[in-house]
N, C-alpha and C. Protein backbone atom coordinates (compact mmCIF):
# COMPACT_ATOMS: atom_id res chain seq x y z
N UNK A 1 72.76 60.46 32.06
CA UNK A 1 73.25 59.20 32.59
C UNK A 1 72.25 58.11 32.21
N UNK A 2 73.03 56.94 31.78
CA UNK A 2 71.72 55.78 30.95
C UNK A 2 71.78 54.93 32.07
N UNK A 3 70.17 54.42 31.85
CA UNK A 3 69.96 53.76 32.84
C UNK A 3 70.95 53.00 33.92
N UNK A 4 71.66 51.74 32.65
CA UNK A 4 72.64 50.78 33.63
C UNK A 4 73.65 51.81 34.49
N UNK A 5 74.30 53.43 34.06
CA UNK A 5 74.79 53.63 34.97
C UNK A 5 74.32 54.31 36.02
N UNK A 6 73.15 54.35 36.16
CA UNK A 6 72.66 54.94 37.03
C UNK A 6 72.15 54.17 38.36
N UNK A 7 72.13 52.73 37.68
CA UNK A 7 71.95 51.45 38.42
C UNK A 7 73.20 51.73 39.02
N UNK A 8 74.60 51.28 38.47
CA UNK A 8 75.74 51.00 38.67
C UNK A 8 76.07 52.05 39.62
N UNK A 9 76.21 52.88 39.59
CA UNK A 9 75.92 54.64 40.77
C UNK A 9 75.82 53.98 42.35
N UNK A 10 74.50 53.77 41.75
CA UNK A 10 73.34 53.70 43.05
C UNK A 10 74.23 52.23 43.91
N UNK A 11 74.14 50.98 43.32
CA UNK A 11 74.70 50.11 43.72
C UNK A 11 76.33 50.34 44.55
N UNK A 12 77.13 50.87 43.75
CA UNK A 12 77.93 51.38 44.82
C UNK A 12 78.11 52.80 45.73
N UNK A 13 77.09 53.36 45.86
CA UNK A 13 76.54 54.30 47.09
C UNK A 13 76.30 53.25 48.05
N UNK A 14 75.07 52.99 47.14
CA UNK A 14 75.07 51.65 48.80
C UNK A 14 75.55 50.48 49.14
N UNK A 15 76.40 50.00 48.11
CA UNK A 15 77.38 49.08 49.28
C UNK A 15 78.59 50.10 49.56
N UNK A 16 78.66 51.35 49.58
CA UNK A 16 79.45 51.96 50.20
C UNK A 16 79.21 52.39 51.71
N UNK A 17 77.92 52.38 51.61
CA UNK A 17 76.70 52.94 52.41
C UNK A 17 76.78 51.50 53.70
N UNK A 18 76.99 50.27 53.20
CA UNK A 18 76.62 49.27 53.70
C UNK A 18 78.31 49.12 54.69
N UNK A 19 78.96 49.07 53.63
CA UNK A 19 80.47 49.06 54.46
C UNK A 19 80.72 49.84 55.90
N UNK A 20 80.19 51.17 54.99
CA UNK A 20 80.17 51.96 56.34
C UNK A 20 79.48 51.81 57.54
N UNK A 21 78.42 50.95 57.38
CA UNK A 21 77.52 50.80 58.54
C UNK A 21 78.22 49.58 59.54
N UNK A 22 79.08 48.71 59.09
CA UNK A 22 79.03 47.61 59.44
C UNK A 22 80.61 48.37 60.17
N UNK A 23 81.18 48.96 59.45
CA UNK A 23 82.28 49.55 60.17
C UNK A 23 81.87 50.25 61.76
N UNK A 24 81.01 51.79 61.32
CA UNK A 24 80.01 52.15 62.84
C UNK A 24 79.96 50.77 64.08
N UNK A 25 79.07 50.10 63.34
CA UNK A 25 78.33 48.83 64.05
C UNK A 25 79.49 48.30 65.59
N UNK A 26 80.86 48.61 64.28
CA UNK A 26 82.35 47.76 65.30
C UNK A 26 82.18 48.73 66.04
N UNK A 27 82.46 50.39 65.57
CA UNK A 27 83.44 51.41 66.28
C UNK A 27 82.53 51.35 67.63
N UNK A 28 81.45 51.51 67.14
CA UNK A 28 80.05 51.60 68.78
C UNK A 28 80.25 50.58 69.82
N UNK A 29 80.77 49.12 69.15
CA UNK A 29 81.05 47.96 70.10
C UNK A 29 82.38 48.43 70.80
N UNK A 30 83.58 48.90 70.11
CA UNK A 30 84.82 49.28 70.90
C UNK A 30 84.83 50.56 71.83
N UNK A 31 83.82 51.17 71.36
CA UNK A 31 83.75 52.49 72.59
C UNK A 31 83.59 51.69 73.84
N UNK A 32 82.87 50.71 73.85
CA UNK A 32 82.35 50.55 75.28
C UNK A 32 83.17 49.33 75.75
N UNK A 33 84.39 49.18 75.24
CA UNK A 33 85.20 48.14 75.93
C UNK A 33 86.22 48.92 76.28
N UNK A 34 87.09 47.86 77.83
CA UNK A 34 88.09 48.40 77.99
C UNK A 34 89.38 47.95 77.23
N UNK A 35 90.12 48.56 77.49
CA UNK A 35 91.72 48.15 76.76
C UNK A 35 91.51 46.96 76.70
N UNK A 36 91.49 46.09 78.00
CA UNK A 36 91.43 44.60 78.24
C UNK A 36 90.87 43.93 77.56
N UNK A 37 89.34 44.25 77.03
CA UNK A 37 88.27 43.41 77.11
C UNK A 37 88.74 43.35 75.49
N UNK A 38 89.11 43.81 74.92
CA UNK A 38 89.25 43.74 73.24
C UNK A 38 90.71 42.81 72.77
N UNK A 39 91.53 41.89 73.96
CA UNK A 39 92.04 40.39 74.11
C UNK A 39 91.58 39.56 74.75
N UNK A 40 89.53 39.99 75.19
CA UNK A 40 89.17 38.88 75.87
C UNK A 40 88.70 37.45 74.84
N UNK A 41 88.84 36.29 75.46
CA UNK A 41 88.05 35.18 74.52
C UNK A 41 88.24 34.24 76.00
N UNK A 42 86.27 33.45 75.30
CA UNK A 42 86.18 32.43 76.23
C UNK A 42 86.44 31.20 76.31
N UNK A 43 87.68 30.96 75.45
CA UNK A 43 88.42 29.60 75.48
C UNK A 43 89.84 29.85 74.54
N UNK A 44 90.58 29.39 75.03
CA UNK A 44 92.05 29.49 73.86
C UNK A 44 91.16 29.39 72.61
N UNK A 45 90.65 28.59 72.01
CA UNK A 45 90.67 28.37 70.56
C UNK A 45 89.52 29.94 69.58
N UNK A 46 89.06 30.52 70.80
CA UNK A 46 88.40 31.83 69.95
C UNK A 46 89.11 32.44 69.38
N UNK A 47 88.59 33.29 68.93
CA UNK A 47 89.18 34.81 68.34
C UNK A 47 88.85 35.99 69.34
N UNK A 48 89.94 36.67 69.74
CA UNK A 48 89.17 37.82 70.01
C UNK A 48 89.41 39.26 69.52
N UNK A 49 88.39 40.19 70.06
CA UNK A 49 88.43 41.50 69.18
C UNK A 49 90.01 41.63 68.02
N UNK A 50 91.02 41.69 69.41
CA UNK A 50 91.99 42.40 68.96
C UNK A 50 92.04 41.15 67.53
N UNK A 51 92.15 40.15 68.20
CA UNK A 51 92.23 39.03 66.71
C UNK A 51 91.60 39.57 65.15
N UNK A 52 89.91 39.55 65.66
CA UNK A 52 89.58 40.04 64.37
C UNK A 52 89.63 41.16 63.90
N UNK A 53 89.94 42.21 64.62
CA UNK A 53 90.50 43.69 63.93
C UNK A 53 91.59 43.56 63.21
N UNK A 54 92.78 42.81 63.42
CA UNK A 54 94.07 42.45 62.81
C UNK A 54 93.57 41.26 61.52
N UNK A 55 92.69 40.40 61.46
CA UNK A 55 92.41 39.57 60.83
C UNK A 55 91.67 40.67 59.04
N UNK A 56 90.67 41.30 60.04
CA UNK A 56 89.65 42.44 59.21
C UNK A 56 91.05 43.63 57.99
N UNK A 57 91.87 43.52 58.86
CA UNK A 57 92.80 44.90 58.28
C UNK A 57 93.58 43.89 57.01
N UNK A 58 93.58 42.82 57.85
CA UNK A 58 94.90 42.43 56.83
C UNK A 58 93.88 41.26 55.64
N UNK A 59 92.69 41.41 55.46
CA UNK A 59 92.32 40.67 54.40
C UNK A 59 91.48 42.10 53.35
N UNK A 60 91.52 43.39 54.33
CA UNK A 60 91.12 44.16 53.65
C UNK A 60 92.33 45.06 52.75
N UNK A 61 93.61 44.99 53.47
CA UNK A 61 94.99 44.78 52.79
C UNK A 61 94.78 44.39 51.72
N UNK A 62 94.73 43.10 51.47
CA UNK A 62 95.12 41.84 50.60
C UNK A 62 94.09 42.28 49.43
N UNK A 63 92.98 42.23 49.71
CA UNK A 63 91.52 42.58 48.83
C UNK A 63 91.63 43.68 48.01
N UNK A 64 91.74 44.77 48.49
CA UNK A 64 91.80 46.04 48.41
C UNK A 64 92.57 47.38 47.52
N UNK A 65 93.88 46.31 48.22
CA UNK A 65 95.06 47.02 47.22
C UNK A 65 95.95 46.90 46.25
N UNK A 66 95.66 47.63 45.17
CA UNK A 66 95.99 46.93 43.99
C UNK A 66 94.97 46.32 43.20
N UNK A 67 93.34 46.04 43.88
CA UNK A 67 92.48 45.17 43.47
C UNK A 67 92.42 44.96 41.91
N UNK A 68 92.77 46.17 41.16
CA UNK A 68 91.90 46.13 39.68
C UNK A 68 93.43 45.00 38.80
N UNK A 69 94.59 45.15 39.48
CA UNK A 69 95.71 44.69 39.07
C UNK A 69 96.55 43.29 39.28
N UNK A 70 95.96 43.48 40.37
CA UNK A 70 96.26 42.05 41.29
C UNK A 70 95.61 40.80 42.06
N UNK A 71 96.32 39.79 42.05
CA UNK A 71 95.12 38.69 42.84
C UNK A 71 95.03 39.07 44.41
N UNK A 72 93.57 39.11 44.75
CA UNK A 72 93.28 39.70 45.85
C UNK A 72 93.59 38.96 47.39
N UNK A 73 93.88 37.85 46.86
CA UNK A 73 95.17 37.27 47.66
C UNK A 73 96.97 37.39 47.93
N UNK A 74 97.27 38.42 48.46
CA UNK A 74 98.63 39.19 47.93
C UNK A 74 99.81 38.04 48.49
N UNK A 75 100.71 37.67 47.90
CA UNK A 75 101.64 37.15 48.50
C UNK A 75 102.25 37.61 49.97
N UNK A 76 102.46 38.84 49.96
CA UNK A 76 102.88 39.26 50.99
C UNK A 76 101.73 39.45 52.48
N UNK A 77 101.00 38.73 52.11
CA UNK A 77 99.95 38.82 53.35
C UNK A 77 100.42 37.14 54.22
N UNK A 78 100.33 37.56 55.15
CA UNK A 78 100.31 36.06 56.34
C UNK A 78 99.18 36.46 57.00
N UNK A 79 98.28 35.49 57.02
CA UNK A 79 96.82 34.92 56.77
C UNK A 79 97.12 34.73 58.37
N UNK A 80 97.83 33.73 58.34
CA UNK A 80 98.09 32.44 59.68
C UNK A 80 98.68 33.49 60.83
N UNK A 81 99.64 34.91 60.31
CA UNK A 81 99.90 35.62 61.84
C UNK A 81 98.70 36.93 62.10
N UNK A 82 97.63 37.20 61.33
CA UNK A 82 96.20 37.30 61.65
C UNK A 82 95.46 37.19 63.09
N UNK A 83 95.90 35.75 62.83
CA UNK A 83 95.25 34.92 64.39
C UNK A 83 96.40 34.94 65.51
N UNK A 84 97.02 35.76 65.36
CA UNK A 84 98.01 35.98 66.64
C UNK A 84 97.78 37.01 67.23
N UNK A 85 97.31 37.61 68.65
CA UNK A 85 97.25 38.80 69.40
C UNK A 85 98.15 39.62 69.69
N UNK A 86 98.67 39.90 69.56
CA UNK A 86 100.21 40.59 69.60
C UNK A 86 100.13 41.87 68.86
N UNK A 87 99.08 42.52 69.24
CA UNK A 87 98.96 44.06 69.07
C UNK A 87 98.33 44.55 70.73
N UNK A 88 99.40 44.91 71.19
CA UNK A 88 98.99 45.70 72.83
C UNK A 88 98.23 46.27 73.03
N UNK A 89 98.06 47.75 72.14
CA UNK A 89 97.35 49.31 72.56
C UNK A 89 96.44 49.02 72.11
N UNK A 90 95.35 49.73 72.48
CA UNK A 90 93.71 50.03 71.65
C UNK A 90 94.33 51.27 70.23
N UNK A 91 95.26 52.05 70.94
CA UNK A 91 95.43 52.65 69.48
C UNK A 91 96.13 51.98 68.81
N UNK A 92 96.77 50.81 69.02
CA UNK A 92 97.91 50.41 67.79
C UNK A 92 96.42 49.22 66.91
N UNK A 93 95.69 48.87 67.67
CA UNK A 93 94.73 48.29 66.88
C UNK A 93 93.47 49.15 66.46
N UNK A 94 93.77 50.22 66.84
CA UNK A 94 92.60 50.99 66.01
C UNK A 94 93.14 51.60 64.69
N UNK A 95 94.62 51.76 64.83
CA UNK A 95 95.51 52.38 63.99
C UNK A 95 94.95 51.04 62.51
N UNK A 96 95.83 49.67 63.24
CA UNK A 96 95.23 48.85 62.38
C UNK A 96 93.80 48.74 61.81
N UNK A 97 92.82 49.17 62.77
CA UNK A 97 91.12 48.93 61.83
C UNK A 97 91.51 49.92 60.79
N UNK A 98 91.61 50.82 61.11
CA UNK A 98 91.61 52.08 59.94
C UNK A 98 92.51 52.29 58.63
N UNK A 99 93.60 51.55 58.87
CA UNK A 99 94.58 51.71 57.95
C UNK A 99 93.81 50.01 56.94
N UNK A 100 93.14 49.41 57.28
CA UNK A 100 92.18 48.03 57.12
C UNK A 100 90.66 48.85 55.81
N UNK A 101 90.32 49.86 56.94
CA UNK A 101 89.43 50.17 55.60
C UNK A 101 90.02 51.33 55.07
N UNK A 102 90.87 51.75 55.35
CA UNK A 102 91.23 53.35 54.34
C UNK A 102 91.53 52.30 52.33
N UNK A 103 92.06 51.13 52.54
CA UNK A 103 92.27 50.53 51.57
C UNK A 103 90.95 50.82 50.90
N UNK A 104 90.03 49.51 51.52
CA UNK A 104 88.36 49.20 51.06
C UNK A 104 87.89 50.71 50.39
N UNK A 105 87.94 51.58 51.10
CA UNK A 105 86.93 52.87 50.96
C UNK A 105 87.85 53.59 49.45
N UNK A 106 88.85 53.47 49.72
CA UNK A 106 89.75 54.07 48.57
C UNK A 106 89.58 53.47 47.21
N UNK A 107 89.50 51.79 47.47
CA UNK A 107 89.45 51.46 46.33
C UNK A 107 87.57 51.34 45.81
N UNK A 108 87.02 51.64 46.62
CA UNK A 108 85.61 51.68 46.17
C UNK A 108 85.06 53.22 45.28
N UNK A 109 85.82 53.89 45.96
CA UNK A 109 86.07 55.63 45.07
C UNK A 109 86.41 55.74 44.51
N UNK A 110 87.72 54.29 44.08
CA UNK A 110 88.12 54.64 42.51
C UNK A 110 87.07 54.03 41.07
N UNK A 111 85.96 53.20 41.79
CA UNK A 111 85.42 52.06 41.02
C UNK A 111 84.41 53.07 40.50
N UNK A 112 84.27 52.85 38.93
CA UNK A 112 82.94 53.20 38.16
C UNK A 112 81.94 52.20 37.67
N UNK A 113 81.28 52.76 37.52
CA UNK A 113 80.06 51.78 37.47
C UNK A 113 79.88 50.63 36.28
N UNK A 114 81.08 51.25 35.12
CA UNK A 114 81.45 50.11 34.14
C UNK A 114 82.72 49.43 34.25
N UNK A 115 82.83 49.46 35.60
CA UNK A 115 84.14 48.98 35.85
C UNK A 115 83.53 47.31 36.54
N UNK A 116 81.86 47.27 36.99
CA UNK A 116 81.43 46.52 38.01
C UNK A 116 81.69 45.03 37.19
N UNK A 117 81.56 44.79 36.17
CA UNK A 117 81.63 43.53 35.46
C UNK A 117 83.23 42.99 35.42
N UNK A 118 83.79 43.87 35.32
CA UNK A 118 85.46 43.30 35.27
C UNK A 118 85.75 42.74 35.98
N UNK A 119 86.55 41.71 35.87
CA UNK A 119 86.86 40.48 36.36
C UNK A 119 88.49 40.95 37.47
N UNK A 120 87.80 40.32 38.20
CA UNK A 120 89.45 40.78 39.30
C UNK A 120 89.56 39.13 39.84
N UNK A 121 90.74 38.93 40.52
CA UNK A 121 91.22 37.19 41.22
C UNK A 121 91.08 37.25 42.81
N UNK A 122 90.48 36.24 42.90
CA UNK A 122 90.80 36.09 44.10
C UNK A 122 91.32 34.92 44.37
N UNK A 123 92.48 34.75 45.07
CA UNK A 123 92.98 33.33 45.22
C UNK A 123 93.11 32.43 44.04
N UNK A 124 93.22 33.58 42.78
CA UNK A 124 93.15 32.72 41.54
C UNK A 124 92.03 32.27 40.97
N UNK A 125 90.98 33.08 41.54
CA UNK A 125 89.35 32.28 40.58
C UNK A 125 89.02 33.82 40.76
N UNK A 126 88.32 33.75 39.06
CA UNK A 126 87.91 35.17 38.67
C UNK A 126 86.70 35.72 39.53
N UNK A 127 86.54 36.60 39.76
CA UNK A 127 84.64 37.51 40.58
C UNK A 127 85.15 38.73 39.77
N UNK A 128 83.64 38.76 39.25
CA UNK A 128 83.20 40.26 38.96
C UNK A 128 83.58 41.22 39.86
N UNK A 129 83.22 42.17 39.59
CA UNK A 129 83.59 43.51 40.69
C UNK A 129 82.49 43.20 41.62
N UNK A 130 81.21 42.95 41.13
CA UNK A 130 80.26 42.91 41.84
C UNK A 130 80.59 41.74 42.97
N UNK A 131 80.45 40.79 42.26
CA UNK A 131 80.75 39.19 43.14
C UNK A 131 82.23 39.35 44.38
N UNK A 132 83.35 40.06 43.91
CA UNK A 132 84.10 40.25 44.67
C UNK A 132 83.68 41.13 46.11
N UNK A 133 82.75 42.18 45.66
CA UNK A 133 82.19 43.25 46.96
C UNK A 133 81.36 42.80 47.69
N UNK A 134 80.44 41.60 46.83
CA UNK A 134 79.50 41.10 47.92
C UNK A 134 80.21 39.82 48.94
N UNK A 135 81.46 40.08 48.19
CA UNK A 135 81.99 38.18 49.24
C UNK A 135 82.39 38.96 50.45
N UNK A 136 83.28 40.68 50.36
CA UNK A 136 83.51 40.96 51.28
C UNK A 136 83.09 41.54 51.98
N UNK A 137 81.71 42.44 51.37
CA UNK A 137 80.57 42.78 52.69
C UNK A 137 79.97 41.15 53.62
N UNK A 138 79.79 40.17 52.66
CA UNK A 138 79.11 39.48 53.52
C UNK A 138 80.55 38.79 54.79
N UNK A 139 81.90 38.81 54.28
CA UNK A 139 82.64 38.27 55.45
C UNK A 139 83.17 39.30 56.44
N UNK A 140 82.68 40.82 55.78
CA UNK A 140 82.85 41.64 56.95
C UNK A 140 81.92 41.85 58.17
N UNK A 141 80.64 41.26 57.65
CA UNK A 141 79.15 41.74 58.27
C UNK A 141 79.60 40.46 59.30
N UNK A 142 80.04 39.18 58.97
CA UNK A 142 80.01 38.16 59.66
C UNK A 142 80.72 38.46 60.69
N UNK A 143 82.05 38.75 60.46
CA UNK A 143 83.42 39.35 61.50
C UNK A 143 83.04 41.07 62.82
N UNK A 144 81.95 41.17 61.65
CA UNK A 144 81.45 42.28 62.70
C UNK A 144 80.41 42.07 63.69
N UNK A 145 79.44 41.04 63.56
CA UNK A 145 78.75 40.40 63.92
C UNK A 145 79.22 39.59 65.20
N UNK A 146 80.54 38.87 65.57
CA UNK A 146 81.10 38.51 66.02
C UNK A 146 81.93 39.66 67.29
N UNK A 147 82.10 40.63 66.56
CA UNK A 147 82.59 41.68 67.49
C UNK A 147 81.78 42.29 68.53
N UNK A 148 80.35 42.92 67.46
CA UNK A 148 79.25 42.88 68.56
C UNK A 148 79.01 41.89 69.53
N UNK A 149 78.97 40.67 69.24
CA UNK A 149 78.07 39.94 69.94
C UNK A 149 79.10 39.36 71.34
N UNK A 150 80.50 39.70 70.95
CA UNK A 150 81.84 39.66 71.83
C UNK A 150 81.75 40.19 73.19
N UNK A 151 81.49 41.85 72.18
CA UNK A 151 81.11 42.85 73.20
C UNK A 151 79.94 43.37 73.97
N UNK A 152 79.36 42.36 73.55
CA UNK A 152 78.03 42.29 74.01
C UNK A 152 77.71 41.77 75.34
N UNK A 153 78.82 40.49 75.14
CA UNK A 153 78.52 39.38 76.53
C UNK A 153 79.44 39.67 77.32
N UNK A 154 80.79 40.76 76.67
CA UNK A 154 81.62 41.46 78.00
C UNK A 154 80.91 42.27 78.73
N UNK A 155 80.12 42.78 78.12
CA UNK A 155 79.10 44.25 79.17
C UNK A 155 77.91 43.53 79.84
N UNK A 156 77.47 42.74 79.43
CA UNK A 156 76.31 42.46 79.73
C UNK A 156 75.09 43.03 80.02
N UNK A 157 74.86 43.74 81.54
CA UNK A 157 73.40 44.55 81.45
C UNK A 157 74.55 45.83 81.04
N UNK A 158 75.54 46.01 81.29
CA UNK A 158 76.44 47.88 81.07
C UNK A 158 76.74 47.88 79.34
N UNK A 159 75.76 46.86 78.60
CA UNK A 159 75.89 46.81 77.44
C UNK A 159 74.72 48.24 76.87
N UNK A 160 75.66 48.98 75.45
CA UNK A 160 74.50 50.16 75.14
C UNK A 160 73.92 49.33 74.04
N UNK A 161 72.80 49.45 73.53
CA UNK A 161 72.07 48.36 72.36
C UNK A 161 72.27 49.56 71.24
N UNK A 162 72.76 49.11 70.14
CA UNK A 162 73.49 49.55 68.86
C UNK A 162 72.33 49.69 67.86
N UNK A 163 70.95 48.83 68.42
CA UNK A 163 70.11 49.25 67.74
C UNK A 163 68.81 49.69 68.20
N UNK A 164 67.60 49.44 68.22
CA UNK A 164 66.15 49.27 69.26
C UNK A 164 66.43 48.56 70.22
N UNK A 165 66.43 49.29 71.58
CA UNK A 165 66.31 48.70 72.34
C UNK A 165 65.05 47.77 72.96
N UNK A 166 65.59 46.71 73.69
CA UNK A 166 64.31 46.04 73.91
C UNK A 166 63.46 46.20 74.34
N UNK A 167 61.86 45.81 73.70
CA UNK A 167 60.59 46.57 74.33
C UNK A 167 60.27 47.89 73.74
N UNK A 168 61.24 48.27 73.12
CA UNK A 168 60.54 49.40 72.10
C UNK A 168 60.82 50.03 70.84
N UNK A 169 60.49 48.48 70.28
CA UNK A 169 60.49 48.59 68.65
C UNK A 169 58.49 49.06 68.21
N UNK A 170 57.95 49.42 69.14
CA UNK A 170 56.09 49.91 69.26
C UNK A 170 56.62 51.27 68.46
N UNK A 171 57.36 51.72 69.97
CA UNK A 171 57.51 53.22 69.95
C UNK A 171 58.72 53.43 68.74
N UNK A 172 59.63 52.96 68.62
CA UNK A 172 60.70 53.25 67.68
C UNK A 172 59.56 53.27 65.92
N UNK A 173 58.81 52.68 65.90
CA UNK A 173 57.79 52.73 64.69
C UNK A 173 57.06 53.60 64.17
N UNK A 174 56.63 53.88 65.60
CA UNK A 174 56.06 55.27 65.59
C UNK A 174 56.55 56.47 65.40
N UNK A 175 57.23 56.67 65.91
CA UNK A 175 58.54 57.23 65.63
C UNK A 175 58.43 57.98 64.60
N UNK A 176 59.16 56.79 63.58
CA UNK A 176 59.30 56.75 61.98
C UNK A 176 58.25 57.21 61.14
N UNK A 177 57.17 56.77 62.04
CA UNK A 177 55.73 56.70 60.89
C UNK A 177 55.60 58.75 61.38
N UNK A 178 55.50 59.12 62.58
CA UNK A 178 55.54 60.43 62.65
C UNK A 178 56.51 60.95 62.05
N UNK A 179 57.91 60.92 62.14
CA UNK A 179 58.36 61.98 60.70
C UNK A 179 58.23 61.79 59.61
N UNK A 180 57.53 60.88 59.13
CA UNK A 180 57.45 60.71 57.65
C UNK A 180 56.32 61.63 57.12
N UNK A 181 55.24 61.47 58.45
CA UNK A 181 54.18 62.20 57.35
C UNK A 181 54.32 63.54 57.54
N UNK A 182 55.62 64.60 58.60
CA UNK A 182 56.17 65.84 58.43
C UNK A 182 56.35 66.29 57.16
């Protein structure tokens, strides 16, 4: 394997690697809500969970499928009923997260590493393979970011911390530094 593809490899391991984390990041925030709390928002004009899970599925729809063939803006996507809540169940919107990245993950398994320069559309303006994956890790990280921080201020202290908890990032270091030198 020559160098560039070995670059090209590695690069999509880990933004595969990265997708997946940011996906976790949600699933850990929805364990700890109730049915309810995932149509909560603190003013009409937010978004909430259920919003951006339906928002997340259907631009990962649009992105996703078909990507190498089509503009990643699909006609048949409505953008604008996204922002409508009108998914009831926690499973009919979990159904939706998943059927949201089974696209993403599928079409990232089909991608080779000399495939990363090819030009795909979005909305009619060309991105690399590369430029296209980083627009949608960075607007997934944002949308997930938002979910945490949702579910964050629904729990409040009954919130679990998704990462170091506070006051012991000392010990979490240590930690690290002890299995390493195992």
């Amino acid at each position: 394997m020559g160098h560039n593809q070995g670059l090209a490899s590695h690069y999509l391991a880990t933004v595969s690697k990265m997708f997946q984390a940011q996906k976790q990041l949600a699933e850990r925030s929805f364990a700890q809500l109730s049915p309810e709390e995932f149509h909560w928002t603190p003013e009409p004009e937010s978004n909430s969970i259920a919003i951006i899970i339906k928002h997340l599925s259907g631009n990962m729809r649009s992105r996703w499928r078909d990507f190498l063939d089509t503009d990643g803006e699909k006609p048949d996507r409505n953008r604008d009923d996204e922002f409508i809540d009108d998914i009831d169940t926690t499973e009919e919107l979990l159904k939706c997260w998943e059927e949201g990245w089974g696209y993403l993950f599928t079409a990232l398994a089909e991608m080779e590493g000399k495939d990363l320069l090819f030009k795909v559309k979005i909305r009619g303006q060309d991105h690399t393979l590369i430029e296209a994956t980083q627009r949608q890790l960075a607007h997934y990280a944002n949308h997930v970011g938002q979910i945490v921080y949702i579910a964050k201020q629904l729990k409040s202290s009954d919130w679990q911390t998704l990462s170091i908890a506070r006051g012991q990032s000392e010990a979490f270091s240590a930690d690290i530094k002890a299995k390493n030198k195992v």
